[in-house]
PDB file of N, CA and C in Angstrom:
ATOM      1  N   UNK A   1      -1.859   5.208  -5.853  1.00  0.00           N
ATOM      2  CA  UNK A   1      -0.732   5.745  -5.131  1.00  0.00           C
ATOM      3  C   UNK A   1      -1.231   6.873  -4.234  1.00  0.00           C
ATOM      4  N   UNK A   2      -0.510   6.724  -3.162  1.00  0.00           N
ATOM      5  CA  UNK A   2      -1.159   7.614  -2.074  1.00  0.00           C
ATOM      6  C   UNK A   2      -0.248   8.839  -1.575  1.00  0.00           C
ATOM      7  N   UNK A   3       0.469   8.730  -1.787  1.00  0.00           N
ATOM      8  CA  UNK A   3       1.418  10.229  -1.778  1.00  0.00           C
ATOM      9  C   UNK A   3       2.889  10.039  -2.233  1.00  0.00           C
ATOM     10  N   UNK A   4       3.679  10.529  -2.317  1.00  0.00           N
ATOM     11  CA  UNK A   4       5.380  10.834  -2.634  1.00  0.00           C
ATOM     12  C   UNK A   4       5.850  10.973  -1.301  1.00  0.00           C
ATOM     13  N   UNK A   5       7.146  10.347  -0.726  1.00  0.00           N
ATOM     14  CA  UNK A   5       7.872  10.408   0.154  1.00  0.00           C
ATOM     15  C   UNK A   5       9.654  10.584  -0.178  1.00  0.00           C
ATOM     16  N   UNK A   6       9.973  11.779   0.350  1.00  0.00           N
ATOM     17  CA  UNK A   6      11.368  12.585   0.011  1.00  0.00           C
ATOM     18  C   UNK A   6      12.351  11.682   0.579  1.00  0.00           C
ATOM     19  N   UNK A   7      13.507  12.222   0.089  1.00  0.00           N
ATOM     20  CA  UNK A   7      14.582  11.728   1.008  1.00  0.00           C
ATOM     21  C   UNK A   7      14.999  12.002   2.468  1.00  0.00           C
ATOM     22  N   UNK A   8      14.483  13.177   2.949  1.00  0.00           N
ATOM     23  CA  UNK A   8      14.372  12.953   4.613  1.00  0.00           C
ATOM     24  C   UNK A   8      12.966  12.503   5.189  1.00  0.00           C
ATOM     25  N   UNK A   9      11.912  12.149   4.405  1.00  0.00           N
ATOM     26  CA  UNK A   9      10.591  11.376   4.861  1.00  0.00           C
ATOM     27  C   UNK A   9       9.971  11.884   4.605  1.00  0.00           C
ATOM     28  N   UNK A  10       9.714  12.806   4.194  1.00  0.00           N
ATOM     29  CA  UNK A  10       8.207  13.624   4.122  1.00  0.00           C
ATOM     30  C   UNK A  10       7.399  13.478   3.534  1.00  0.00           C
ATOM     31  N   UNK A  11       6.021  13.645   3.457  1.00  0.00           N
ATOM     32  CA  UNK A  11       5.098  12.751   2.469  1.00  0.00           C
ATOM     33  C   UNK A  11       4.782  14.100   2.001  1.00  0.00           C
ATOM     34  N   UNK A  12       3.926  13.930   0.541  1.00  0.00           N
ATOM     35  CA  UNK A  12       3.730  15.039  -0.442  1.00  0.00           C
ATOM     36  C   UNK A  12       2.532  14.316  -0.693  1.00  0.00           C
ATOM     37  N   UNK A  13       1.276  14.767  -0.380  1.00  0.00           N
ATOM     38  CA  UNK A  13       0.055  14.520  -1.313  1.00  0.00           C
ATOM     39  C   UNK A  13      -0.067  15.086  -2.444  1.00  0.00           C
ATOM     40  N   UNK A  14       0.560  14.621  -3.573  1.00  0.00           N
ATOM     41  CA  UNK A  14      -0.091  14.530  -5.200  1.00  0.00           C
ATOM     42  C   UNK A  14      -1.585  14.895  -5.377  1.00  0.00           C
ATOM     43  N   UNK A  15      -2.004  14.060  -5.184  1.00  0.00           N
ATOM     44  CA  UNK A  15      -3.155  13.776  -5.518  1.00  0.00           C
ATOM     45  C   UNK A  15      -4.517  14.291  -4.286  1.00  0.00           C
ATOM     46  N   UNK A  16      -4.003  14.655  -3.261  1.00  0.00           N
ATOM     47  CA  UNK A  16      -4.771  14.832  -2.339  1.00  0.00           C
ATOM     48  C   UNK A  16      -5.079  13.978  -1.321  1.00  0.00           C
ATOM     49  N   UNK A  17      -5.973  13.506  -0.502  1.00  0.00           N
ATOM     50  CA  UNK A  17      -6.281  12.529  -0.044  1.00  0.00           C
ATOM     51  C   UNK A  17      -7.017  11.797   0.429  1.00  0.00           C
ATOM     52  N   UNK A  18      -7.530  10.907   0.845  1.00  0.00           N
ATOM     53  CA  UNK A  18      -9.050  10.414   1.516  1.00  0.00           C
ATOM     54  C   UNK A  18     -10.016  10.086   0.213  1.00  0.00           C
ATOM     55  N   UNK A  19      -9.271  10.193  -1.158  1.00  0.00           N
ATOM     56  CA  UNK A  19     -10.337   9.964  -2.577  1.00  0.00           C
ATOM     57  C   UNK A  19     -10.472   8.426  -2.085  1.00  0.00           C
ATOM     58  N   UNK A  20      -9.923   7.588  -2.521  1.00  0.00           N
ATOM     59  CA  UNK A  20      -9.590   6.299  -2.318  1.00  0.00           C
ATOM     60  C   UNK A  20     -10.780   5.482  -1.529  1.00  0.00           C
ATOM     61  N   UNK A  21     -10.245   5.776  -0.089  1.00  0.00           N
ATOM     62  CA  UNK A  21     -11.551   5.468   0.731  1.00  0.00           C
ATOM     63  C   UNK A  21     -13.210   5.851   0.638  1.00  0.00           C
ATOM     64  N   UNK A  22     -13.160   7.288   0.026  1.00  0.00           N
ATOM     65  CA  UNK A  22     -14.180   8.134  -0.103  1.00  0.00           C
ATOM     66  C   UNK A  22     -15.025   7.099  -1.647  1.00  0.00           C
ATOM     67  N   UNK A  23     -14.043   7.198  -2.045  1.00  0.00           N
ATOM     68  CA  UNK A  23     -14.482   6.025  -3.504  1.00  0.00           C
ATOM     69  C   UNK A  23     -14.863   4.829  -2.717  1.00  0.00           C
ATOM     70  N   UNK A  24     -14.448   3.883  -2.425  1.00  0.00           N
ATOM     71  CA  UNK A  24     -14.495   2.998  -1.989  1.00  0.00           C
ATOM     72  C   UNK A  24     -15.786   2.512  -1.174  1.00  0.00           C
ATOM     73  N   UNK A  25     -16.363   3.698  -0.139  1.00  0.00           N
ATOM     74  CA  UNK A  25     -17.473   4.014   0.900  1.00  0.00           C
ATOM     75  C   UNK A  25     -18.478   4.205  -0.485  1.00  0.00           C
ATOM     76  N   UNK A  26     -18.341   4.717  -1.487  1.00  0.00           N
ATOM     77  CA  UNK A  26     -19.535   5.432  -2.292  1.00  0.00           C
ATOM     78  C   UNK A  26     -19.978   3.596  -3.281  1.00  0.00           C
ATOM     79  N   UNK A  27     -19.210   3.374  -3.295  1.00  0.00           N
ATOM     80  CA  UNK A  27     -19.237   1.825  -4.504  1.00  0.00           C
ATOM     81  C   UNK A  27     -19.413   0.624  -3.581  1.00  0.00           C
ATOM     82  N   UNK A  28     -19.332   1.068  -2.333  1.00  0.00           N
ATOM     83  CA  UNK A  28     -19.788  -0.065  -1.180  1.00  0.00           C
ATOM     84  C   UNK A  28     -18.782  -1.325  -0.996  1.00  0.00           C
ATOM     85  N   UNK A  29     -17.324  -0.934  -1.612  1.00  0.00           N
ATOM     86  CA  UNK A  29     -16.617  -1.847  -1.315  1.00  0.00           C
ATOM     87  C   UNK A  29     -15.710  -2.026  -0.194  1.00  0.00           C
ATOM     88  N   UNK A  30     -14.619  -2.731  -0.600  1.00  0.00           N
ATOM     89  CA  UNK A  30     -13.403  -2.424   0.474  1.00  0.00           C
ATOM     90  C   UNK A  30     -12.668  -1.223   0.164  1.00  0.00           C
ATOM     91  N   UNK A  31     -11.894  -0.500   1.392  1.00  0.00           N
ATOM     92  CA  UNK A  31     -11.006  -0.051   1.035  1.00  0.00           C
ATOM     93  C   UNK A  31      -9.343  -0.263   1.021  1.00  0.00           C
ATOM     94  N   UNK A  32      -8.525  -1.053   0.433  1.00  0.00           N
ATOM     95  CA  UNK A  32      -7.289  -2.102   0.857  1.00  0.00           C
ATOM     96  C   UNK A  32      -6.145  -1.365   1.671  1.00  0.00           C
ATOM     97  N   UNK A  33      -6.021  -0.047   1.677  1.00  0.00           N
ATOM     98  CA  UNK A  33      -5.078   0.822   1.734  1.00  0.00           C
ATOM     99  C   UNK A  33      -4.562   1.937   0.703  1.00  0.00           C
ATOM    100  N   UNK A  34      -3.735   2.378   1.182  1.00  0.00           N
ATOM    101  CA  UNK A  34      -2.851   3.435   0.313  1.00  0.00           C
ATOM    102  C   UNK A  34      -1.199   2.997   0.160  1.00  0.00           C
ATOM    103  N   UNK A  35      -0.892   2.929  -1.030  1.00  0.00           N
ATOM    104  CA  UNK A  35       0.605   2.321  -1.546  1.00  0.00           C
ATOM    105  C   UNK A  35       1.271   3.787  -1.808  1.00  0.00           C
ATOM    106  N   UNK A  36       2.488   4.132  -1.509  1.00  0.00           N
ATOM    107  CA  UNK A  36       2.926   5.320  -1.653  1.00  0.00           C
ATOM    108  C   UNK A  36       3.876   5.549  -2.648  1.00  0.00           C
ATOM    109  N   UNK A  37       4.391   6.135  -3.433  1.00  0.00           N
ATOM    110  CA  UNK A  37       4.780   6.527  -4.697  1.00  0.00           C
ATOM    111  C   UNK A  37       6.697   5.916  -3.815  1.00  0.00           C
ATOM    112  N   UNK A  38       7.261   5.292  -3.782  1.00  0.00           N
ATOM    113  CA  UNK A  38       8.255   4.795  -3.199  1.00  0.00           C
ATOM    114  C   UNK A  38       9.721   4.422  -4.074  1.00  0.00           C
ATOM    115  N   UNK A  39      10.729   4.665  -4.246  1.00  0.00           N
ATOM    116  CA  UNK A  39      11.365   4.359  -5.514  1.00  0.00           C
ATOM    117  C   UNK A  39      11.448   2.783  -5.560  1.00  0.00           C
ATOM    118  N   UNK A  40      12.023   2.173  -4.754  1.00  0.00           N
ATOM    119  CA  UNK A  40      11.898   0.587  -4.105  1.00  0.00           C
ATOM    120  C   UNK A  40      11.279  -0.343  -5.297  1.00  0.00           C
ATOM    121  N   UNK A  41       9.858   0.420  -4.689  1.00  0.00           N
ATOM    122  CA  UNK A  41       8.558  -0.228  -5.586  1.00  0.00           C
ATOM    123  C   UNK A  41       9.154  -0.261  -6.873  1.00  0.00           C
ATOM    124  N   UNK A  42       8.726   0.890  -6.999  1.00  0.00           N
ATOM    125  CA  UNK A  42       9.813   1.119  -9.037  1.00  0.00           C
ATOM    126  C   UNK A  42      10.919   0.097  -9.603  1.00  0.00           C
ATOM    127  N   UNK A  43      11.688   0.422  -8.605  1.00  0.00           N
ATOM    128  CA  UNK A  43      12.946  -0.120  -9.024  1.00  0.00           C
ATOM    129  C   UNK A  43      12.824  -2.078  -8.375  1.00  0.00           C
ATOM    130  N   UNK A  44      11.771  -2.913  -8.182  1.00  0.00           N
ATOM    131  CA  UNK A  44      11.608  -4.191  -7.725  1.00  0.00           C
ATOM    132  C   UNK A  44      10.797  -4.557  -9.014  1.00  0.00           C
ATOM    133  N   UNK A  45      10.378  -3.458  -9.098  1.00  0.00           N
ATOM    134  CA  UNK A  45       8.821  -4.069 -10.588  1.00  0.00           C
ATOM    135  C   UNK A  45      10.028  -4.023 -11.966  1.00  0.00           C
ATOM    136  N   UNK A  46      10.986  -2.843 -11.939  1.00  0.00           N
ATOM    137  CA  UNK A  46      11.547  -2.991 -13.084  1.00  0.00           C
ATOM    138  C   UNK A  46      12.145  -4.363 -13.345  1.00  0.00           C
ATOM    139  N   UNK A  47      12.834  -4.917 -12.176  1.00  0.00           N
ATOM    140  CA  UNK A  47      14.058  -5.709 -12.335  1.00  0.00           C
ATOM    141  C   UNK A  47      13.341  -7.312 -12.100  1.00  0.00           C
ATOM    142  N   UNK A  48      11.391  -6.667 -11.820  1.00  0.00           N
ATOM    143  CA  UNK A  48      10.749  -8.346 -11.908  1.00  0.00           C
ATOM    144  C   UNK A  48      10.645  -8.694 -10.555  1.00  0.00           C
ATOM    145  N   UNK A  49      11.610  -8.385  -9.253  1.00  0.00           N
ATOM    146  CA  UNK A  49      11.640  -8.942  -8.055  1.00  0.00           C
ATOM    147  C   UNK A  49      11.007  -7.851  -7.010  1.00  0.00           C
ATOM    148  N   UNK A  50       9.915  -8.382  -6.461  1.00  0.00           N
ATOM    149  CA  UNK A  50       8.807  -7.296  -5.816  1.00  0.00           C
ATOM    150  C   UNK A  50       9.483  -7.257  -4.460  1.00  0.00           C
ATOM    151  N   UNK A  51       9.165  -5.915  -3.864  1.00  0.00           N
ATOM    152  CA  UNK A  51       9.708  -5.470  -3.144  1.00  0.00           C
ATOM    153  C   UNK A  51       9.689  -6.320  -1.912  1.00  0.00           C
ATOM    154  N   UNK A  52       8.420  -6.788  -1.593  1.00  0.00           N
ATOM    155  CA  UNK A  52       9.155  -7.713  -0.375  1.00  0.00           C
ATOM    156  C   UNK A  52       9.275  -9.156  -0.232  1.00  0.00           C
ATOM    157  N   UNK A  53      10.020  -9.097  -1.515  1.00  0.00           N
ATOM    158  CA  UNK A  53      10.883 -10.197  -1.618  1.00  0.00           C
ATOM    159  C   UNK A  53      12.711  -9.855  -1.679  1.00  0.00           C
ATOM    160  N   UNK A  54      12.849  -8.664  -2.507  1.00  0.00           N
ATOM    161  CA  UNK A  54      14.200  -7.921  -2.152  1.00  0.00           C
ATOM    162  C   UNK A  54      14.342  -6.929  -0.907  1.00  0.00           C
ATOM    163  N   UNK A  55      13.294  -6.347  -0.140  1.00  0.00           N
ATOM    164  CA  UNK A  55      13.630  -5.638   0.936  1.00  0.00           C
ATOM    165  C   UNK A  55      12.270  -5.823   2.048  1.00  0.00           C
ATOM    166  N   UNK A  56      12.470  -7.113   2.454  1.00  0.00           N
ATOM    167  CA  UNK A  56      11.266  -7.822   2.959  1.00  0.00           C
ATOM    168  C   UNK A  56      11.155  -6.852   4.810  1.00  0.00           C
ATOM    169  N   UNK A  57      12.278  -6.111   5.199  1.00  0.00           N
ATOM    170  CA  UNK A  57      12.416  -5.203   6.423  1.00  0.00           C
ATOM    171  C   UNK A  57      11.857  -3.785   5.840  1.00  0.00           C
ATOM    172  N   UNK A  58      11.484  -3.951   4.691  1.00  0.00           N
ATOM    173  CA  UNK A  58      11.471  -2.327   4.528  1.00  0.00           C
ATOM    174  C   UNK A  58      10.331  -1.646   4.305  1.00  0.00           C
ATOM    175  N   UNK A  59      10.051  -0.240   4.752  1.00  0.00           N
ATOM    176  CA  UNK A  59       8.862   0.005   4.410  1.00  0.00           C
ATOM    177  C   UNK A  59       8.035   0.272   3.168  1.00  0.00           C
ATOM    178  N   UNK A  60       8.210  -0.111   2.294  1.00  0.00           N
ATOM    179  CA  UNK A  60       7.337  -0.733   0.929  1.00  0.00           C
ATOM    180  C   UNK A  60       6.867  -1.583   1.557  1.00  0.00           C
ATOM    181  N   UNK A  61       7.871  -2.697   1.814  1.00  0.00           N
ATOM    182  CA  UNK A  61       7.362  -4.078   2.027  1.00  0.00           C
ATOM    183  C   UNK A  61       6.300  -3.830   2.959  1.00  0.00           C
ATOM    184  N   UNK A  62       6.514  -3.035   3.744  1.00  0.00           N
ATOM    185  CA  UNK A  62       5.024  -3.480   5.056  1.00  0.00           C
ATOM    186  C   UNK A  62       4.191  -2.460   4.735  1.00  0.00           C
ATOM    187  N   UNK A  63       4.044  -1.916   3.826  1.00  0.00           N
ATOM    188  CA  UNK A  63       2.871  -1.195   2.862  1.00  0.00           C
ATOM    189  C   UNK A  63       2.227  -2.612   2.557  1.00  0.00           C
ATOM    190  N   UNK A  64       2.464  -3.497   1.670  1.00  0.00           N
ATOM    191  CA  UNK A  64       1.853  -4.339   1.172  1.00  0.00           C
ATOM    192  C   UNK A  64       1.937  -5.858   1.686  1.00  0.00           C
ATOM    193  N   UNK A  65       2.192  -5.190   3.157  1.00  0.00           N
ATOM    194  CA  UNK A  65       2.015  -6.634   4.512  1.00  0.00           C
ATOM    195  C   UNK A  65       0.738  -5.960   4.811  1.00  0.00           C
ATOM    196  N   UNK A  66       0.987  -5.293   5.174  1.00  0.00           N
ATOM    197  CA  UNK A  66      -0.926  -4.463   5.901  1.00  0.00           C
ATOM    198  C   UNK A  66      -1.806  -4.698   4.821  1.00  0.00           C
ATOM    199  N   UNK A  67      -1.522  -4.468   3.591  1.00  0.00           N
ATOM    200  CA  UNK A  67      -3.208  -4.830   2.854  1.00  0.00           C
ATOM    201  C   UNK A  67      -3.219  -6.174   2.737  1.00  0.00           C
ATOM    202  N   UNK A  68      -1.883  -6.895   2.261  1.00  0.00           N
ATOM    203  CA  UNK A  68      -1.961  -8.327   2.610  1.00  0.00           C
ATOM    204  C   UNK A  68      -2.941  -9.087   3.871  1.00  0.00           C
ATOM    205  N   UNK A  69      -2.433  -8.771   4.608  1.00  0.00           N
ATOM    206  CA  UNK A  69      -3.146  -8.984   6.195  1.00  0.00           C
ATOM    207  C   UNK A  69      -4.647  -8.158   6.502  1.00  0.00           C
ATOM    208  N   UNK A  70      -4.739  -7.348   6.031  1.00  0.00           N
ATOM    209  CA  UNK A  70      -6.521  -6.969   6.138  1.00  0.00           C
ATOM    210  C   UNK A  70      -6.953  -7.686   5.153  1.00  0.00           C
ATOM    211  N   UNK A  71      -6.674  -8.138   4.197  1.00  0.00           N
ATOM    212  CA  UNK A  71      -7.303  -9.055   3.111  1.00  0.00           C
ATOM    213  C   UNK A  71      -7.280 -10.430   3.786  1.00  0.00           C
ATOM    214  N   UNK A  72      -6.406 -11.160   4.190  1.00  0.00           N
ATOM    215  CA  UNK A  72      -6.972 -12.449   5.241  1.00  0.00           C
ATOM    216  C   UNK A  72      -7.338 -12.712   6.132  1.00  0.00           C
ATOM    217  N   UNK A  73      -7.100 -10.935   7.053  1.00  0.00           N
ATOM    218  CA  UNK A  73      -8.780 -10.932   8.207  1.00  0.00           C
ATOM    219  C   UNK A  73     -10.016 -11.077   7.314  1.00  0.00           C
ATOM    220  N   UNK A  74     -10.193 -10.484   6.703  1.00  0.00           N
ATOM    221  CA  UNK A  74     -11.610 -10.240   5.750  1.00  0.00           C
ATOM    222  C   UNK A  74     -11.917 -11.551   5.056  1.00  0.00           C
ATOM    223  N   UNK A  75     -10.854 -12.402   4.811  1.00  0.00           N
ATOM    224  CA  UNK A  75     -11.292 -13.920   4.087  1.00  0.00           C
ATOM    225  C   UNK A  75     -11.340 -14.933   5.409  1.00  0.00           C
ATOM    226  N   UNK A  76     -11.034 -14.529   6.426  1.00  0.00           N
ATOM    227  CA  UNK A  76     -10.620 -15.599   7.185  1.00  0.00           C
ATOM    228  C   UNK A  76     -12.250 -16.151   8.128  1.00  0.00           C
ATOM    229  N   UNK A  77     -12.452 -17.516   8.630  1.00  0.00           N
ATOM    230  CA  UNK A  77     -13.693 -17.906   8.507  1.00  0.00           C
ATOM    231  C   UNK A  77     -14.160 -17.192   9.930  1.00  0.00           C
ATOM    232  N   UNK A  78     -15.108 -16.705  10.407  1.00  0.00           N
ATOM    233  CA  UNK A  78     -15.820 -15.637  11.635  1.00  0.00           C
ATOM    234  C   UNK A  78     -15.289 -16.766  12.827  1.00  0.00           C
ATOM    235  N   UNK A  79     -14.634 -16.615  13.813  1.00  0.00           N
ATOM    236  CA  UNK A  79     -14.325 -16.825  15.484  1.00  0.00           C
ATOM    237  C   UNK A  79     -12.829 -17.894  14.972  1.00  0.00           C
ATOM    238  N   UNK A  80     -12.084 -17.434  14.097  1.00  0.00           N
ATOM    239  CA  UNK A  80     -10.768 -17.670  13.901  1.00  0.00           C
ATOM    240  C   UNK A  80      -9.960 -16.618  14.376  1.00  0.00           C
TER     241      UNK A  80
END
């Protein structure tokens, strides 16, 4: 999780930031993104139905369209 976001938008780094990637660069892997502490999320995992499948316009959902989509540039075969 990559930060907390309020009810008028504001993001709150918890945790700080740039670990993730910084990890990621040191272990020589990918880095997929940052998912943000979102209630959405919470409340889609409780009830079983992931978020962008119940709020497929919303921004959760295109949190986990972007790593979706850098993950099938990265699989997809070179001059596709």
């Amino acid at each position: 999780m990559s930060c907390f976001v309020d009810a008028g938008g504001q993001r709150h780094l918890l945790f700080g930031s740039g670990g993730g990637s910084r990890l990621a660069a040191e272990l020589g892997t990918v880095f997929l993104g940052e998912v943000p502490f979102l209630e959405e999320i919470r409340e889609g995992g409780d009830a079983g139905k992931p978020v962008v499948v119940g709020a497929p316009a919303g921004p959760a959902a295109q949190v986990f369209r972007r790593i979706a989509q850098s993950l099938l540039d990265r699989l997809a075969p070179a001059g596709r």
